[in-house]
Protein backbone atom coordinates (compact mmCIF):
# COMPACT_ATOMS: atom_id res chain seq x y z
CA UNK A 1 -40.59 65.04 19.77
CA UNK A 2 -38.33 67.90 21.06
CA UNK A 3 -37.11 65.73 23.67
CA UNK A 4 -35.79 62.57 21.01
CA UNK A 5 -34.27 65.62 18.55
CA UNK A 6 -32.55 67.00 21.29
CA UNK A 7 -31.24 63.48 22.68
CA UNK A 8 -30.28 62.55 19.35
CA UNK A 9 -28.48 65.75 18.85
CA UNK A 10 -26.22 65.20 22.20
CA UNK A 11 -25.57 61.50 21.58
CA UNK A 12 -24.23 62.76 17.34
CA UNK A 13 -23.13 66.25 17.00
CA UNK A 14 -22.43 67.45 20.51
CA UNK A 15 -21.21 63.81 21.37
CA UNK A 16 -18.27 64.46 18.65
CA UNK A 17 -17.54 68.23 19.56
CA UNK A 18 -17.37 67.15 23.29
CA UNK A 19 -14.37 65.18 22.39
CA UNK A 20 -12.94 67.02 19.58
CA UNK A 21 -14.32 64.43 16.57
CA UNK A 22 -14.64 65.71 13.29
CA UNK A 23 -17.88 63.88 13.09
CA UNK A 24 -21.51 64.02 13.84
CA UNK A 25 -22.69 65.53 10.61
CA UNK A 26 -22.89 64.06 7.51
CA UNK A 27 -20.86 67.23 5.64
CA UNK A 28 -18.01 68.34 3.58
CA UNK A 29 -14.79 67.64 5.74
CA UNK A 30 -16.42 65.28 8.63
CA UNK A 31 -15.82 61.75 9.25
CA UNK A 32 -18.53 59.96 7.45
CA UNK A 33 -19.84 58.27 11.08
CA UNK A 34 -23.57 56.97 10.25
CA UNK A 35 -25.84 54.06 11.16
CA UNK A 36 -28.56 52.22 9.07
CA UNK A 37 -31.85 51.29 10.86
CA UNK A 38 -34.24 48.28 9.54
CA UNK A 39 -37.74 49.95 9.52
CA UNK A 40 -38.91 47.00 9.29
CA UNK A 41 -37.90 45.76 12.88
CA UNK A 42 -40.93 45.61 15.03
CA UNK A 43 -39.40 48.41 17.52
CA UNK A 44 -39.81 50.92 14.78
CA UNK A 45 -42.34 49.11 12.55
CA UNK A 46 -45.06 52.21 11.32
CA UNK A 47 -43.40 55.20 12.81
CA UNK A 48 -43.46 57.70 9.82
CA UNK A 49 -41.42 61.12 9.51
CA UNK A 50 -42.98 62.50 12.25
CA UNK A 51 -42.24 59.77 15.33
CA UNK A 52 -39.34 58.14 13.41
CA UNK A 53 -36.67 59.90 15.34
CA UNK A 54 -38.58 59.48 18.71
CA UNK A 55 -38.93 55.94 18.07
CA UNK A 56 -35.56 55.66 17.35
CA UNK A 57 -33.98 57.35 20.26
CA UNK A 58 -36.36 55.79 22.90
CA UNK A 59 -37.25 52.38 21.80
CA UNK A 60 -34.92 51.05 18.90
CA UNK A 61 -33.27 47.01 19.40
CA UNK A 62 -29.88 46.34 18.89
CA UNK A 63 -31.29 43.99 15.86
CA UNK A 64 -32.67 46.56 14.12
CA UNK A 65 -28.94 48.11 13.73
CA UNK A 66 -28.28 46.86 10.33
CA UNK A 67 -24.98 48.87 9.31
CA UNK A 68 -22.82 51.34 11.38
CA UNK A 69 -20.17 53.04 9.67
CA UNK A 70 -17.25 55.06 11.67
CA UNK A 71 -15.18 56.84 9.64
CA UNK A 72 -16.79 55.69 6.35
CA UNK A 73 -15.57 52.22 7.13
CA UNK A 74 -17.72 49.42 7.95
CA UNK A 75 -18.12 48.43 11.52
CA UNK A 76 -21.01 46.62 11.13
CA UNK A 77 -22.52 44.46 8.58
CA UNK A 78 -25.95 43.59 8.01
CA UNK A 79 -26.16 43.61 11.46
CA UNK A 80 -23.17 41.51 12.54
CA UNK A 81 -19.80 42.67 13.87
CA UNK A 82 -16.80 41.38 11.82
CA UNK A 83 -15.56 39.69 14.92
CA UNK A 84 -19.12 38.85 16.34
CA UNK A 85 -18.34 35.46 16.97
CA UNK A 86 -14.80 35.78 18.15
CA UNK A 87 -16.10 38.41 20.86
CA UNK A 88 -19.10 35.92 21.92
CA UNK A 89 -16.60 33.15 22.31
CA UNK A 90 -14.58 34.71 24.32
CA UNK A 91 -17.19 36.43 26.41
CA UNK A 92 -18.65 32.98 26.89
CA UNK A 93 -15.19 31.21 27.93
CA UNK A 94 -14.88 34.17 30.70
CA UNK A 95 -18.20 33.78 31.68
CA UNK A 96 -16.78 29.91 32.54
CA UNK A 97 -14.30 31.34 34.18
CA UNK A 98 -16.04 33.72 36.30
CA UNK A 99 -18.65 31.32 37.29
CA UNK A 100 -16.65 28.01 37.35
CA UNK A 101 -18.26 24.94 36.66
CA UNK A 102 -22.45 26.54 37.14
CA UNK A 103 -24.73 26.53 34.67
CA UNK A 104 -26.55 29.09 33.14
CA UNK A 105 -29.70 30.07 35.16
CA UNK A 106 -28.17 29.04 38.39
């Protein structure tokens, strides 16, 4: 749809010129910034050329994020951040924190 080409467009190309990123292109001269989708993942399971973008842009899960590169460097890895589980730990002891001695659901 016009709408998902012109969402994706803001969120890539006009996302890096609106902060001065040599990026949102793959081209000659720009930071190789690009993200690999599982098509495959149930959230984009049978779109084909012509509602893969909308599908993308308006219903795609974080799991079906299987590699994002910034800078042609790895960020993430089929589908796991290099310090996933250091981030969740911490998250999780804060959480403790936050909420003292609750449990979850409470």
């Amino acid at each position: 749809s016009a709408l998902a080409a012109r969402l994706f467009e803001c969120a890539t190309g006009s996302g890096a010129l609106s902060v001065g990123a040599p990026s949102g292109e793959l081209a000659p001269g720009r930071a190789a910034d690009f993200f690999t989708v599982d098509l495959r993942d149930p959230s984009v399971a049978g779109a084909d050329e012509t509602d893969l973008l909308p599908a993308v842009v308006f219903s795609l899960t974080r799991a079906a994020v299987r590699e994002v590169y910034s800078g042609a460097r790895p960020v993430v890895e089929d589908g796991r951040h290099p310090a996933q589980d250091e981030i969740v730990s911490r998250f999780a002891a804060l959480q403790r924190k936050l909420w003292g001695s609750k449990g979850s659901g409470e």
